[in-house]
PDB file of N, CA and C in Angstrom:
ATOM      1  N   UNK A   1      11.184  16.442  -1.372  1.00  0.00           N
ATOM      2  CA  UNK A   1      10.389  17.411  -2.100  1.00  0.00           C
ATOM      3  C   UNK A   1      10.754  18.833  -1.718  1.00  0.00           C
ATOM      4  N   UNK A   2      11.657  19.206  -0.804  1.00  0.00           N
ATOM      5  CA  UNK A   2      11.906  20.168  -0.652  1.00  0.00           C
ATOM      6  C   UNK A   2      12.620  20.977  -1.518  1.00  0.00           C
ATOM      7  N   UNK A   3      13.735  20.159  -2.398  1.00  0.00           N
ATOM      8  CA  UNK A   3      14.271  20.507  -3.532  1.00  0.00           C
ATOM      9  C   UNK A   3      13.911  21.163  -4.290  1.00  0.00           C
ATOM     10  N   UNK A   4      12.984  21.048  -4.961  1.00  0.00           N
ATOM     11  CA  UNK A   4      11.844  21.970  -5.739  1.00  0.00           C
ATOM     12  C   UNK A   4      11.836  23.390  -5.599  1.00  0.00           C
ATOM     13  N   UNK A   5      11.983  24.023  -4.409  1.00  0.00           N
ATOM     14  CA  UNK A   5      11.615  25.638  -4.545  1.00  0.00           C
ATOM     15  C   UNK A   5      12.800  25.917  -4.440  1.00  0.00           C
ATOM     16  N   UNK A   6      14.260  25.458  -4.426  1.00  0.00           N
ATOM     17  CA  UNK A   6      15.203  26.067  -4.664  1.00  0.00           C
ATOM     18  C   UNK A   6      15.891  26.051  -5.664  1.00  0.00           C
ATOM     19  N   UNK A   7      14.852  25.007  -6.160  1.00  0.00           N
ATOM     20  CA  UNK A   7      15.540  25.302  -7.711  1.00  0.00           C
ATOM     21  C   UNK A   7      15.245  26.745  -8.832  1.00  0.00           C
ATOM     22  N   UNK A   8      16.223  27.189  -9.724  1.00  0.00           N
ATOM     23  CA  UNK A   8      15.852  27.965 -10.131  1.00  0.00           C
ATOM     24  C   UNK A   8      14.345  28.171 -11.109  1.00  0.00           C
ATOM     25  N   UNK A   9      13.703  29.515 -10.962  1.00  0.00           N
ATOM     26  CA  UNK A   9      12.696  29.944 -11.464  1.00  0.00           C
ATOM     27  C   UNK A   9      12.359  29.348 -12.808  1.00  0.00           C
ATOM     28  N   UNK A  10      13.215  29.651 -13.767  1.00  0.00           N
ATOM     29  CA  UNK A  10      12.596  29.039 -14.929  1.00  0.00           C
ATOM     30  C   UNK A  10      12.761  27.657 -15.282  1.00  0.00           C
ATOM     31  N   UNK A  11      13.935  26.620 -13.946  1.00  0.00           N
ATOM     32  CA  UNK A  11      13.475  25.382 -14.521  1.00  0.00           C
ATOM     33  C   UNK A  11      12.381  24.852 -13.235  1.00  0.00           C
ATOM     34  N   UNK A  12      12.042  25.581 -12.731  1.00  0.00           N
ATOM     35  CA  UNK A  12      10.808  25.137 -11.791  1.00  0.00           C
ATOM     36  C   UNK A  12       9.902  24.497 -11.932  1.00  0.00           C
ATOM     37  N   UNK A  13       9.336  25.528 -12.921  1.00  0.00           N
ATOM     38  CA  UNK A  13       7.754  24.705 -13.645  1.00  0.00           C
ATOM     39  C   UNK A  13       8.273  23.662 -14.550  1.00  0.00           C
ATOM     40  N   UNK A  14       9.234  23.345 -14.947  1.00  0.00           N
ATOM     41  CA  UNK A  14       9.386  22.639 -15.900  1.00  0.00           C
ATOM     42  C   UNK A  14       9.773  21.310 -15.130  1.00  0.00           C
ATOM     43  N   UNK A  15      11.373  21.158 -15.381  1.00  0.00           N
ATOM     44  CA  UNK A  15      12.040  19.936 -14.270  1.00  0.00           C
ATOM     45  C   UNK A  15      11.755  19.678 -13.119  1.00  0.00           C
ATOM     46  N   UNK A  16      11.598  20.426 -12.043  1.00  0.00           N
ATOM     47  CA  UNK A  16      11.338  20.760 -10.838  1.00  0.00           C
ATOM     48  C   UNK A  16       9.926  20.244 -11.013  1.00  0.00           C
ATOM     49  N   UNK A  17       8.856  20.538 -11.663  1.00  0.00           N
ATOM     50  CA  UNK A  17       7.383  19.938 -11.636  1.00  0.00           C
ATOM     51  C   UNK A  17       7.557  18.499 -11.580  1.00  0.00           C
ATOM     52  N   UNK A  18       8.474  17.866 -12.748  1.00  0.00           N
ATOM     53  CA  UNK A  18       8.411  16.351 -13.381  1.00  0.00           C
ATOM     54  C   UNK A  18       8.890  15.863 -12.399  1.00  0.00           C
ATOM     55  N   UNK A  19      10.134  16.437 -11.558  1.00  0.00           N
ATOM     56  CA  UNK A  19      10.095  15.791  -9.860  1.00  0.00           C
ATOM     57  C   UNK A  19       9.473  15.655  -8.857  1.00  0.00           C
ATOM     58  N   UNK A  20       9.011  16.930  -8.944  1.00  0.00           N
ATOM     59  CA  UNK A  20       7.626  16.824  -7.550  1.00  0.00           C
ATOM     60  C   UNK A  20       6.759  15.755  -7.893  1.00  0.00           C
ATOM     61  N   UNK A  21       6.549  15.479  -9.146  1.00  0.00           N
ATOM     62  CA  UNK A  21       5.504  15.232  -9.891  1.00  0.00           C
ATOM     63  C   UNK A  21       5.846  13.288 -10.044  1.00  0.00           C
ATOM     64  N   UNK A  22       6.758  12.794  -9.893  1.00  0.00           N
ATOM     65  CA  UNK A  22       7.357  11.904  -9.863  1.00  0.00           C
ATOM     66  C   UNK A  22       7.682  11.088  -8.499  1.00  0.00           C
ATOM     67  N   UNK A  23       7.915  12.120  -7.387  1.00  0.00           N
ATOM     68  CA  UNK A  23       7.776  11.956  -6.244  1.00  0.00           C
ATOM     69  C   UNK A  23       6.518  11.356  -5.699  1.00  0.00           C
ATOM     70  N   UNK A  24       5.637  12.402  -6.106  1.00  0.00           N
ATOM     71  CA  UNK A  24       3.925  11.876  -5.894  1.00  0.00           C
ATOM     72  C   UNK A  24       3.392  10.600  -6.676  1.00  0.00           C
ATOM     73  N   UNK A  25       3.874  10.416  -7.475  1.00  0.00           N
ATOM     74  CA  UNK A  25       3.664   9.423  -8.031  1.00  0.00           C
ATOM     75  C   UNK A  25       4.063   8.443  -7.545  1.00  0.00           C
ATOM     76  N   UNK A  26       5.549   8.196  -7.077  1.00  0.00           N
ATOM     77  CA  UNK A  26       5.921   6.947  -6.399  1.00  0.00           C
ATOM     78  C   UNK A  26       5.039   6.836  -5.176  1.00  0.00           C
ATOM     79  N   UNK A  27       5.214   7.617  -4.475  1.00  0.00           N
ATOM     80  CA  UNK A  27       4.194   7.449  -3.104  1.00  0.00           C
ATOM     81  C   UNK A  27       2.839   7.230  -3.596  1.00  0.00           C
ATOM     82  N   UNK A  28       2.247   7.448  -4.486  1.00  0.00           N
ATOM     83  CA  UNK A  28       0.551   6.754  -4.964  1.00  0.00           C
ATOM     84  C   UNK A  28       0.599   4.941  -5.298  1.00  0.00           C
ATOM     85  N   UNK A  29       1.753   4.999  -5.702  1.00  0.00           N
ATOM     86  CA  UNK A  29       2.068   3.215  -6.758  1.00  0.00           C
ATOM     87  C   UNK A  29       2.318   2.432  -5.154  1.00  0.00           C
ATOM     88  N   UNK A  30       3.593   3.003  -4.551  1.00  0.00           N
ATOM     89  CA  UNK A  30       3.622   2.394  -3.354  1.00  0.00           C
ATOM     90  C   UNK A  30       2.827   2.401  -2.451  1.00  0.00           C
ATOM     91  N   UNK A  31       1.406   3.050  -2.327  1.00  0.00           N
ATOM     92  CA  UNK A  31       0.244   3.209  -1.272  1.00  0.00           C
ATOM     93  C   UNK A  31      -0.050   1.886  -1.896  1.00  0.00           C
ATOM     94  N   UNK A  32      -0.645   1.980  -3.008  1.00  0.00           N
ATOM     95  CA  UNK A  32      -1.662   1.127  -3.719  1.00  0.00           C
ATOM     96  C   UNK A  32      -0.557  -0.168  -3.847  1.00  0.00           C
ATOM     97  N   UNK A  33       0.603  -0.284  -4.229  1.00  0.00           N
ATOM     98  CA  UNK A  33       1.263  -2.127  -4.149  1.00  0.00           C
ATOM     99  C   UNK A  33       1.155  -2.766  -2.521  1.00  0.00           C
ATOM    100  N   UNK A  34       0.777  -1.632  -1.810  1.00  0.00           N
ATOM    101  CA  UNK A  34       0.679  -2.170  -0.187  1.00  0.00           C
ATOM    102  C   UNK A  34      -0.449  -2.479  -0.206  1.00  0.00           C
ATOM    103  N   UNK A  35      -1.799  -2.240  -0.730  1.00  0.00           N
ATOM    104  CA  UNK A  35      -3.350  -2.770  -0.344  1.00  0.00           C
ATOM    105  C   UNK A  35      -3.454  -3.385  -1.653  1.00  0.00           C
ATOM    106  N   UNK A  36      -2.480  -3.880  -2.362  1.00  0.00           N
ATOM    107  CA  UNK A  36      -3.137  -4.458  -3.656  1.00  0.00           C
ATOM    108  C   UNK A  36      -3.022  -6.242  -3.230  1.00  0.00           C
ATOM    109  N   UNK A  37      -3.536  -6.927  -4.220  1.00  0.00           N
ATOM    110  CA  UNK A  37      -3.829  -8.626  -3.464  1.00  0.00           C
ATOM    111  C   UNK A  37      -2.343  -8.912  -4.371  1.00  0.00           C
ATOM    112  N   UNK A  38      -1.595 -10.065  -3.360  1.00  0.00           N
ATOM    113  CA  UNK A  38      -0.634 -10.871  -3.517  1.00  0.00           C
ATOM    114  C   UNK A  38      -0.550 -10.717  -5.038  1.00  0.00           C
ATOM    115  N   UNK A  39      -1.624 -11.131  -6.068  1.00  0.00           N
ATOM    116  CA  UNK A  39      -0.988 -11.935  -7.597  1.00  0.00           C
ATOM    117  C   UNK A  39      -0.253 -10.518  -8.023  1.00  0.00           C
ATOM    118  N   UNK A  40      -1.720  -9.108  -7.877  1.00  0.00           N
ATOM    119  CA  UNK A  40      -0.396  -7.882  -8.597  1.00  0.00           C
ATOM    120  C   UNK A  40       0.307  -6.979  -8.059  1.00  0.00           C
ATOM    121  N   UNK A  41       0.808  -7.783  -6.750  1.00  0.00           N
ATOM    122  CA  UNK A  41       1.091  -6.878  -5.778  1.00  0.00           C
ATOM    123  C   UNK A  41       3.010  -6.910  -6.329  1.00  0.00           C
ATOM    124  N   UNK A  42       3.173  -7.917  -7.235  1.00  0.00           N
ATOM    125  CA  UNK A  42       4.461  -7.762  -7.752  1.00  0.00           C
ATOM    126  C   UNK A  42       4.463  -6.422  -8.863  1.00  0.00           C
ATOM    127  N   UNK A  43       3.486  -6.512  -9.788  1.00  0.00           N
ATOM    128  CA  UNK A  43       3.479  -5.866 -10.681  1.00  0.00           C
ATOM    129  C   UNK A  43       3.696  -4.461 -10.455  1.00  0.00           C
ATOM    130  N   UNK A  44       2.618  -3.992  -9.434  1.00  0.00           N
ATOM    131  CA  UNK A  44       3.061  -2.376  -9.103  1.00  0.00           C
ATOM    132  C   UNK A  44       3.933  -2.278  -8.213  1.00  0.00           C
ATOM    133  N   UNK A  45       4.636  -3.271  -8.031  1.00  0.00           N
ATOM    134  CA  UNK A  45       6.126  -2.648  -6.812  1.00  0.00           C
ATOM    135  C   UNK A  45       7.303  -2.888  -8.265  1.00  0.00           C
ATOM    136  N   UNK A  46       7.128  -3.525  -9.240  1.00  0.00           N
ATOM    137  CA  UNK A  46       8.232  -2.802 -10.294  1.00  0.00           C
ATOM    138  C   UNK A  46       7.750  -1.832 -11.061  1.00  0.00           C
ATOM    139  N   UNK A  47       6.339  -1.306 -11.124  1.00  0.00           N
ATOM    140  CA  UNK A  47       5.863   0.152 -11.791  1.00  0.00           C
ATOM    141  C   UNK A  47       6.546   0.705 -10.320  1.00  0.00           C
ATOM    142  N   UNK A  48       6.449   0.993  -9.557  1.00  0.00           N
ATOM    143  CA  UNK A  48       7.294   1.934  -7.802  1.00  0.00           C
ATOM    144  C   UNK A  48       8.614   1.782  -8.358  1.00  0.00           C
ATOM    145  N   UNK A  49       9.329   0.841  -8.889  1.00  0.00           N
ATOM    146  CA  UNK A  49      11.223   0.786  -9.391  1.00  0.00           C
ATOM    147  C   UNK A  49      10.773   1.372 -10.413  1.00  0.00           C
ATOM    148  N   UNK A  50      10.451   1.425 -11.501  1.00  0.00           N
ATOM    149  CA  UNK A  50      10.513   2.253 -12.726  1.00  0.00           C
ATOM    150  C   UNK A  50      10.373   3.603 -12.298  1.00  0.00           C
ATOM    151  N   UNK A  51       9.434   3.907 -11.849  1.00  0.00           N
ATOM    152  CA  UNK A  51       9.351   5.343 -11.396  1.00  0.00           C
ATOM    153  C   UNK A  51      10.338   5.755 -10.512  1.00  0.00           C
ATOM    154  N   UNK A  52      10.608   5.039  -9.790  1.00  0.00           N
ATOM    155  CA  UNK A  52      12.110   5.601  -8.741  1.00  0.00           C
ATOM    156  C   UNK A  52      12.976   5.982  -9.818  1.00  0.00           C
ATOM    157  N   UNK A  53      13.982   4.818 -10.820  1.00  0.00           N
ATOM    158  CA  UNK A  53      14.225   4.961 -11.779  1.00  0.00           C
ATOM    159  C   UNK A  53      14.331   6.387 -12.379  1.00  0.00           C
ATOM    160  N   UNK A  54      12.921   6.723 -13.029  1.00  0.00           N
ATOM    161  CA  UNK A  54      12.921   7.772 -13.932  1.00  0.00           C
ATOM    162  C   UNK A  54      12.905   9.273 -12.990  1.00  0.00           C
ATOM    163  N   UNK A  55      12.732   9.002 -11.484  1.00  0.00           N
ATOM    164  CA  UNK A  55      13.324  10.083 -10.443  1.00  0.00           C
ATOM    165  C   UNK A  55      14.418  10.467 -10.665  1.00  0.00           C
ATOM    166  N   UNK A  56      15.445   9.637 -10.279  1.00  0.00           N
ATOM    167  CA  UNK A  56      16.485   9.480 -10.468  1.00  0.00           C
ATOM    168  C   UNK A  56      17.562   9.781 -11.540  1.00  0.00           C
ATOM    169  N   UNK A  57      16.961  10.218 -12.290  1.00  0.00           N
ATOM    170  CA  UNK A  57      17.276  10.223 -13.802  1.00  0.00           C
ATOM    171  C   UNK A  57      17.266  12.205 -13.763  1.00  0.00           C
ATOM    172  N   UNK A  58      15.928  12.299 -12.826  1.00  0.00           N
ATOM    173  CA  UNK A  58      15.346  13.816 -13.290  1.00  0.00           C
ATOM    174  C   UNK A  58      16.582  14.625 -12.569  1.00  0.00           C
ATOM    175  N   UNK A  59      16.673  13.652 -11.287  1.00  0.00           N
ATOM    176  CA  UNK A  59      17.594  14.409 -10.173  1.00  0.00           C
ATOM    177  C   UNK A  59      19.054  14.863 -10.334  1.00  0.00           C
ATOM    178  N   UNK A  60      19.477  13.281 -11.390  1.00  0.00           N
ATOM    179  CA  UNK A  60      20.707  13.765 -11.730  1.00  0.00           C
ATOM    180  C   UNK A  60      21.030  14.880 -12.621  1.00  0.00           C
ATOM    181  N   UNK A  61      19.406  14.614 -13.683  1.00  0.00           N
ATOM    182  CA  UNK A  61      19.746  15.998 -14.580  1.00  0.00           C
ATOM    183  C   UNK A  61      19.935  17.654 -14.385  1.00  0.00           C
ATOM    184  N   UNK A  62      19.016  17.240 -13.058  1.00  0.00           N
ATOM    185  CA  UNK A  62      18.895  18.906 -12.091  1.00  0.00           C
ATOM    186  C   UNK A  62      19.876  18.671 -11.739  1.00  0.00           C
ATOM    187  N   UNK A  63      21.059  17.957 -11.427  1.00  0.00           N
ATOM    188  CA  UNK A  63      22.334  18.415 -10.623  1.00  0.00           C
ATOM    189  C   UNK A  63      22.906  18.417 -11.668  1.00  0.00           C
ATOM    190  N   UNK A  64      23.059  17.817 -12.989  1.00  0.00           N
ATOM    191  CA  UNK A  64      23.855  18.044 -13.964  1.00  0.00           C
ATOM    192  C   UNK A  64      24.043  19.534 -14.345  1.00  0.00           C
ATOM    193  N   UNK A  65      22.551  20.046 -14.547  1.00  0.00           N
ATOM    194  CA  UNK A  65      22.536  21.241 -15.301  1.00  0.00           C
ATOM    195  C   UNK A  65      22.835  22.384 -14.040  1.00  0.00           C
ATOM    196  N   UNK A  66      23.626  22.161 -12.987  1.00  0.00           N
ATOM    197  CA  UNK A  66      23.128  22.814 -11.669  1.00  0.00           C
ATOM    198  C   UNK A  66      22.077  23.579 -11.047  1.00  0.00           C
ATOM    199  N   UNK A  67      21.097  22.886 -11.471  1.00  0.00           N
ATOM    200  CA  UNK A  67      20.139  23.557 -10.611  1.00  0.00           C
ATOM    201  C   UNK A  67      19.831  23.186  -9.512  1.00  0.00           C
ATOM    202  N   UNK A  68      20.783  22.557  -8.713  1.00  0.00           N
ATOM    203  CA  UNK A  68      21.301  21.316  -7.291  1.00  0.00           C
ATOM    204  C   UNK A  68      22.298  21.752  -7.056  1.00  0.00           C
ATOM    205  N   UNK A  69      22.701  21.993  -5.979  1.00  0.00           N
ATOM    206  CA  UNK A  69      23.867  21.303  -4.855  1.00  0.00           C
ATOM    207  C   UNK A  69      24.423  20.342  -4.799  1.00  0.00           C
ATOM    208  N   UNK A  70      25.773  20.263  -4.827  1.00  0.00           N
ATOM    209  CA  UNK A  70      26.166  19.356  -4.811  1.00  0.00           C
ATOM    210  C   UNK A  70      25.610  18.459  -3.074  1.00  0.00           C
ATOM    211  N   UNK A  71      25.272  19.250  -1.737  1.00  0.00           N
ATOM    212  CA  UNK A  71      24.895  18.813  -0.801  1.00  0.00           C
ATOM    213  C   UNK A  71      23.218  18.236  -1.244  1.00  0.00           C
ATOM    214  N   UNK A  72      22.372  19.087  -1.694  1.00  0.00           N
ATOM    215  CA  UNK A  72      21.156  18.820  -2.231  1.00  0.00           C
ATOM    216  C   UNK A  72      20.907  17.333  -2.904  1.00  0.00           C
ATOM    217  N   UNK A  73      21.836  17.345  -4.076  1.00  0.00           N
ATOM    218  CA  UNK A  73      21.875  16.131  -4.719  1.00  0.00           C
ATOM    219  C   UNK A  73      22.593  14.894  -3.884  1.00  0.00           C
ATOM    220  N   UNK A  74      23.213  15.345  -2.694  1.00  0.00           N
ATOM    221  CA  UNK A  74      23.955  13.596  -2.511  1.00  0.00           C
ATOM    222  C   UNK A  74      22.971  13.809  -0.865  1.00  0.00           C
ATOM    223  N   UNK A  75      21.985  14.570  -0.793  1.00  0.00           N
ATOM    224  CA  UNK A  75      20.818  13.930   0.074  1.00  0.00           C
ATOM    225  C   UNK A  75      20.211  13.206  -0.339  1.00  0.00           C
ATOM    226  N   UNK A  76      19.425  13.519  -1.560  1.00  0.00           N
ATOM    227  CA  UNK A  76      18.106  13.356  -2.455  1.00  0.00           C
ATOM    228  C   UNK A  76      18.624  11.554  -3.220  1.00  0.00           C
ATOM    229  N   UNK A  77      19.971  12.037  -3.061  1.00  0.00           N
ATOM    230  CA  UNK A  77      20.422  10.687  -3.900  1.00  0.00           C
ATOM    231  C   UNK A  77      20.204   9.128  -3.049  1.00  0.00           C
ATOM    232  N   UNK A  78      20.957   9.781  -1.684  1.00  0.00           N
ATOM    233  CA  UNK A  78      20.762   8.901  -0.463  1.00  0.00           C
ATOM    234  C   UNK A  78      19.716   8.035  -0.198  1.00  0.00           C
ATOM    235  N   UNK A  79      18.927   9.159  -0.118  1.00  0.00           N
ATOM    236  CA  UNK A  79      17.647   8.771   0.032  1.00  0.00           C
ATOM    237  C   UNK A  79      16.933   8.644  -0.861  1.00  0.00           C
ATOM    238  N   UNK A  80      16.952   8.162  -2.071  1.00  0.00           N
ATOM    239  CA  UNK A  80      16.190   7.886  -3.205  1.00  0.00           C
ATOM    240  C   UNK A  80      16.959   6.131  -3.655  1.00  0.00           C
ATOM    241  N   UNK A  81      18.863   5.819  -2.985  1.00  0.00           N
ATOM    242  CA  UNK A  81      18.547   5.011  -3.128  1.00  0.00           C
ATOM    243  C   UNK A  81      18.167   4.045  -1.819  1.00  0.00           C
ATOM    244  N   UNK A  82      18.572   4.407  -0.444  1.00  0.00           N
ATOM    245  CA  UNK A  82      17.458   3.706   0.492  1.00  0.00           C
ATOM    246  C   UNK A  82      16.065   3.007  -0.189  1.00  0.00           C
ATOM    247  N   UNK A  83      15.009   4.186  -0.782  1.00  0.00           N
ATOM    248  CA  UNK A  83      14.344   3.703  -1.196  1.00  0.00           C
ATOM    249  C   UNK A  83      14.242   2.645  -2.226  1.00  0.00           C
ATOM    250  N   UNK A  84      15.072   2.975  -3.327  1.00  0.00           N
ATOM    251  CA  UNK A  84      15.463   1.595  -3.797  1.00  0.00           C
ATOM    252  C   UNK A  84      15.681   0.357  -3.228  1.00  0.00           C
ATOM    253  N   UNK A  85      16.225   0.158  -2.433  1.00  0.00           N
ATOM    254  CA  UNK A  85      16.848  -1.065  -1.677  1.00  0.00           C
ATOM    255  C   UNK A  85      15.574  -1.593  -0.844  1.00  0.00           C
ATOM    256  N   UNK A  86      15.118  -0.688  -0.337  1.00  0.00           N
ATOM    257  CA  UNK A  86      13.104  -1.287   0.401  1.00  0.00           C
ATOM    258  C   UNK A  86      12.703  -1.996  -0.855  1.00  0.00           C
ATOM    259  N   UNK A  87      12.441  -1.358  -2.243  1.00  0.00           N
ATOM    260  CA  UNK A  87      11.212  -1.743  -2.832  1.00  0.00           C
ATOM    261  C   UNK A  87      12.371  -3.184  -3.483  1.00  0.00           C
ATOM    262  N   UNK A  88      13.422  -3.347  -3.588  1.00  0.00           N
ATOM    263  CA  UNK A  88      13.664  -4.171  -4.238  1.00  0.00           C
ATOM    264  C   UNK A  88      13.979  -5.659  -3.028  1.00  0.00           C
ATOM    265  N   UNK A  89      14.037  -5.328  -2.211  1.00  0.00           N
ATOM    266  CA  UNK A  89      13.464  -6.484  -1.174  1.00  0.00           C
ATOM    267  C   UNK A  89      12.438  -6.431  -0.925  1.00  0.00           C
ATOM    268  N   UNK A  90      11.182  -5.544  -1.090  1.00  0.00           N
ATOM    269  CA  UNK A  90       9.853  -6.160  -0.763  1.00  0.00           C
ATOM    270  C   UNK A  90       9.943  -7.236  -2.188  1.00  0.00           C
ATOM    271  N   UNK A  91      10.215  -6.102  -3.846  1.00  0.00           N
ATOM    272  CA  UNK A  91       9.776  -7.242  -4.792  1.00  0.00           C
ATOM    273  C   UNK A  91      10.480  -8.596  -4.657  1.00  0.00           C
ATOM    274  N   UNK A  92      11.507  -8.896  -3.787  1.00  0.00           N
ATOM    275  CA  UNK A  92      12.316 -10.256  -3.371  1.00  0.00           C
ATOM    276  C   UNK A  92      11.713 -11.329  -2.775  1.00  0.00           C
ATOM    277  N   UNK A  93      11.480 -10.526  -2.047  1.00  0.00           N
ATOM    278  CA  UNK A  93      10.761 -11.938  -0.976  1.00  0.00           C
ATOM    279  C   UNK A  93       9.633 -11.823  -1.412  1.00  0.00           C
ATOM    280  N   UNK A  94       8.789 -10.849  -2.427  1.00  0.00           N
ATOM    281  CA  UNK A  94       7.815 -11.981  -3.453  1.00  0.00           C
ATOM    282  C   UNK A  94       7.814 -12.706  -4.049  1.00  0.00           C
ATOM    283  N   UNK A  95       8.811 -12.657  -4.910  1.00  0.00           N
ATOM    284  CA  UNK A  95       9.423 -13.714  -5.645  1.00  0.00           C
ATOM    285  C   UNK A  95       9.660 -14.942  -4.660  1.00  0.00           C
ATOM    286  N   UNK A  96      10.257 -14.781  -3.768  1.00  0.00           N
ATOM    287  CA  UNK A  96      10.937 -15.989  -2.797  1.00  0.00           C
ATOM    288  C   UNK A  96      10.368 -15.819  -1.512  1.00  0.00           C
ATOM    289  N   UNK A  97       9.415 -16.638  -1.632  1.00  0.00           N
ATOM    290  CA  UNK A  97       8.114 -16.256  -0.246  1.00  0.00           C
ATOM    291  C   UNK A  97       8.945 -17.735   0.905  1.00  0.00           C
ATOM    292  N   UNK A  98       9.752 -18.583   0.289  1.00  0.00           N
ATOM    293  CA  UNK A  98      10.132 -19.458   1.325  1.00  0.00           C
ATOM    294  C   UNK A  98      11.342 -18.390   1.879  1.00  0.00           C
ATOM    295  N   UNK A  99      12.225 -18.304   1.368  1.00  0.00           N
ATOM    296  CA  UNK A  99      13.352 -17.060   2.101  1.00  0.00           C
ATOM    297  C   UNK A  99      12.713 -15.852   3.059  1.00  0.00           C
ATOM    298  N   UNK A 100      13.192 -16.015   4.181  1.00  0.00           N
ATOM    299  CA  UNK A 100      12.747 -14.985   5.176  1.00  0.00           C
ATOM    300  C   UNK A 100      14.088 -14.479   5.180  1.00  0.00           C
ATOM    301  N   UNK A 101      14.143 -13.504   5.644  1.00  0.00           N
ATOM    302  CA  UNK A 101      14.879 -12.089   5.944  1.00  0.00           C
ATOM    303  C   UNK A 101      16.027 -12.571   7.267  1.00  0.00           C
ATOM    304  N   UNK A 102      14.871 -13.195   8.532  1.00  0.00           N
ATOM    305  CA  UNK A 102      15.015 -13.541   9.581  1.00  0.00           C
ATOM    306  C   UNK A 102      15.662 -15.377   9.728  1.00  0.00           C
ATOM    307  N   UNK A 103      16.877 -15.410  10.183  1.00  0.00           N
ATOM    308  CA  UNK A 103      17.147 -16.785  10.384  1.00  0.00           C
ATOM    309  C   UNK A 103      17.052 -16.995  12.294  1.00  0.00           C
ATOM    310  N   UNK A 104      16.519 -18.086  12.708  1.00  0.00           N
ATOM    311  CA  UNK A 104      16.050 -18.390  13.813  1.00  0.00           C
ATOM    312  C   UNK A 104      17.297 -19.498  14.279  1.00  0.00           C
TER     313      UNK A 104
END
Protein backbone atom coordinates (compact mmCIF):
# COMPACT_ATOMS: atom_id res chain seq x y z
CA UNK A 1 0.00 0.00 0.00
CA UNK A 2 2.70 2.17 -0.04
CA UNK A 3 2.51 2.50 -3.77
CA UNK A 4 -0.33 4.70 -3.73
CA UNK A 5 1.19 8.13 -2.77
CA UNK A 6 3.73 7.89 -5.33
CA UNK A 7 1.74 7.55 -7.76
CA UNK A 8 0.98 10.44 -9.78
CA UNK A 9 -1.66 13.15 -8.62
CA UNK A 10 -4.27 12.82 -11.05
CA UNK A 11 -4.26 9.04 -11.29
CA UNK A 12 -4.36 8.89 -7.47
CA UNK A 13 -7.85 9.32 -6.71
CA UNK A 14 -8.71 7.35 -9.43
CA UNK A 15 -6.40 3.98 -10.02
CA UNK A 16 -4.39 4.40 -7.06
CA UNK A 17 -7.90 4.46 -4.91
CA UNK A 18 -9.21 1.05 -6.81
CA UNK A 19 -5.80 -0.34 -5.40
CA UNK A 20 -5.74 0.77 -2.05
CA UNK A 21 -9.18 -0.03 -2.26
CA UNK A 22 -8.65 -3.61 -3.45
CA UNK A 23 -5.92 -4.18 -1.11
CA UNK A 24 -8.41 -3.60 1.79
CA UNK A 25 -10.61 -5.61 0.46
CA UNK A 26 -8.52 -8.68 0.14
CA UNK A 27 -7.41 -8.37 3.71
CA UNK A 28 -11.38 -8.08 4.88
CA UNK A 29 -12.36 -11.53 2.60
CA UNK A 30 -9.19 -13.13 4.02
CA UNK A 31 -9.97 -12.02 7.84
CA UNK A 32 -13.44 -13.32 7.41
CA UNK A 33 -12.46 -16.96 5.15
CA UNK A 34 -10.22 -17.49 8.43
CA UNK A 35 -13.30 -17.30 11.09
CA UNK A 36 -15.77 -18.48 8.57
CA UNK A 37 -17.13 -22.42 9.26
CA UNK A 38 -15.46 -25.19 7.07
CA UNK A 39 -18.69 -25.54 4.37
CA UNK A 40 -17.98 -21.56 3.16
CA UNK A 41 -14.81 -21.29 4.17
CA UNK A 42 -13.97 -22.48 0.44
CA UNK A 43 -16.17 -20.01 -1.05
CA UNK A 44 -14.57 -16.79 0.32
CA UNK A 45 -10.95 -17.97 -0.12
CA UNK A 46 -11.84 -17.98 -4.09
CA UNK A 47 -13.81 -14.45 -3.61
CA UNK A 48 -9.70 -13.59 -1.73
CA UNK A 49 -8.28 -15.19 -5.56
CA UNK A 50 -10.66 -13.13 -7.52
CA UNK A 51 -9.85 -10.12 -5.81
CA UNK A 52 -6.07 -10.78 -5.79
CA UNK A 53 -6.77 -11.34 -9.43
CA UNK A 54 -8.46 -8.04 -10.15
CA UNK A 55 -5.29 -6.40 -7.94
CA UNK A 56 -3.23 -7.57 -10.12
CA UNK A 57 -4.73 -6.49 -13.10
CA UNK A 58 -4.88 -2.72 -11.47
CA UNK A 59 -1.07 -3.03 -10.76
CA UNK A 60 -0.08 -4.00 -14.02
CA UNK A 61 -2.14 -1.23 -15.47
CA UNK A 62 -0.37 1.38 -13.13
CA UNK A 63 2.91 0.04 -14.42
CA UNK A 64 1.65 -0.10 -17.88
CA UNK A 65 0.59 3.45 -18.01
CA UNK A 66 3.82 4.32 -15.80
CA UNK A 67 2.61 5.44 -13.00
CA UNK A 68 5.12 2.54 -11.34
CA UNK A 69 8.55 1.68 -11.33
CA UNK A 70 9.73 -0.64 -12.85
CA UNK A 71 11.39 -1.54 -9.05
CA UNK A 72 7.81 -0.62 -7.52
CA UNK A 73 6.00 -2.99 -9.77
CA UNK A 74 8.34 -6.17 -9.55
CA UNK A 75 7.95 -5.65 -5.52
CA UNK A 76 4.21 -5.32 -5.48
CA UNK A 77 4.23 -8.12 -8.08
CA UNK A 78 6.35 -10.44 -5.78
CA UNK A 79 4.46 -10.06 -3.28
CA UNK A 80 1.05 -10.16 -4.61
CA UNK A 81 2.07 -13.40 -6.12
CA UNK A 82 3.42 -15.01 -2.72
CA UNK A 83 0.10 -14.18 -1.81
CA UNK A 84 -1.36 -16.04 -4.42
CA UNK A 85 0.40 -19.20 -3.79
CA UNK A 86 -0.89 -19.04 0.30
CA UNK A 87 -4.49 -18.64 -0.74
CA UNK A 88 -4.30 -21.24 -3.40
CA UNK A 89 -2.94 -23.91 -1.00
CA UNK A 90 -5.12 -22.98 1.78
CA UNK A 91 -8.13 -23.41 -1.07
CA UNK A 92 -6.12 -27.03 -1.73
CA UNK A 93 -6.01 -28.73 1.11
CA UNK A 94 -9.75 -27.85 1.33
CA UNK A 95 -10.50 -29.50 -1.33
CA UNK A 96 -8.07 -32.42 -0.26
CA UNK A 97 -8.41 -32.54 3.54
CA UNK A 98 -6.70 -36.26 3.35
CA UNK A 99 -3.35 -34.65 1.66
CA UNK A 100 -1.21 -32.99 4.27
CA UNK A 101 1.49 -30.69 3.31
CA UNK A 102 3.68 -32.68 5.88
CA UNK A 103 4.94 -36.34 5.06
CA UNK A 104 6.08 -38.22 8.33
Amino acid sequence: MNIVPHIQKGARYTLGARIENKFLDLLEVSYAAYFTDKEAKGQKISEAIFILDILKFFVSVAWEGKLLSHKQFEDVAKKLEEIGKMLGGWKKSLENPQKKNRTL
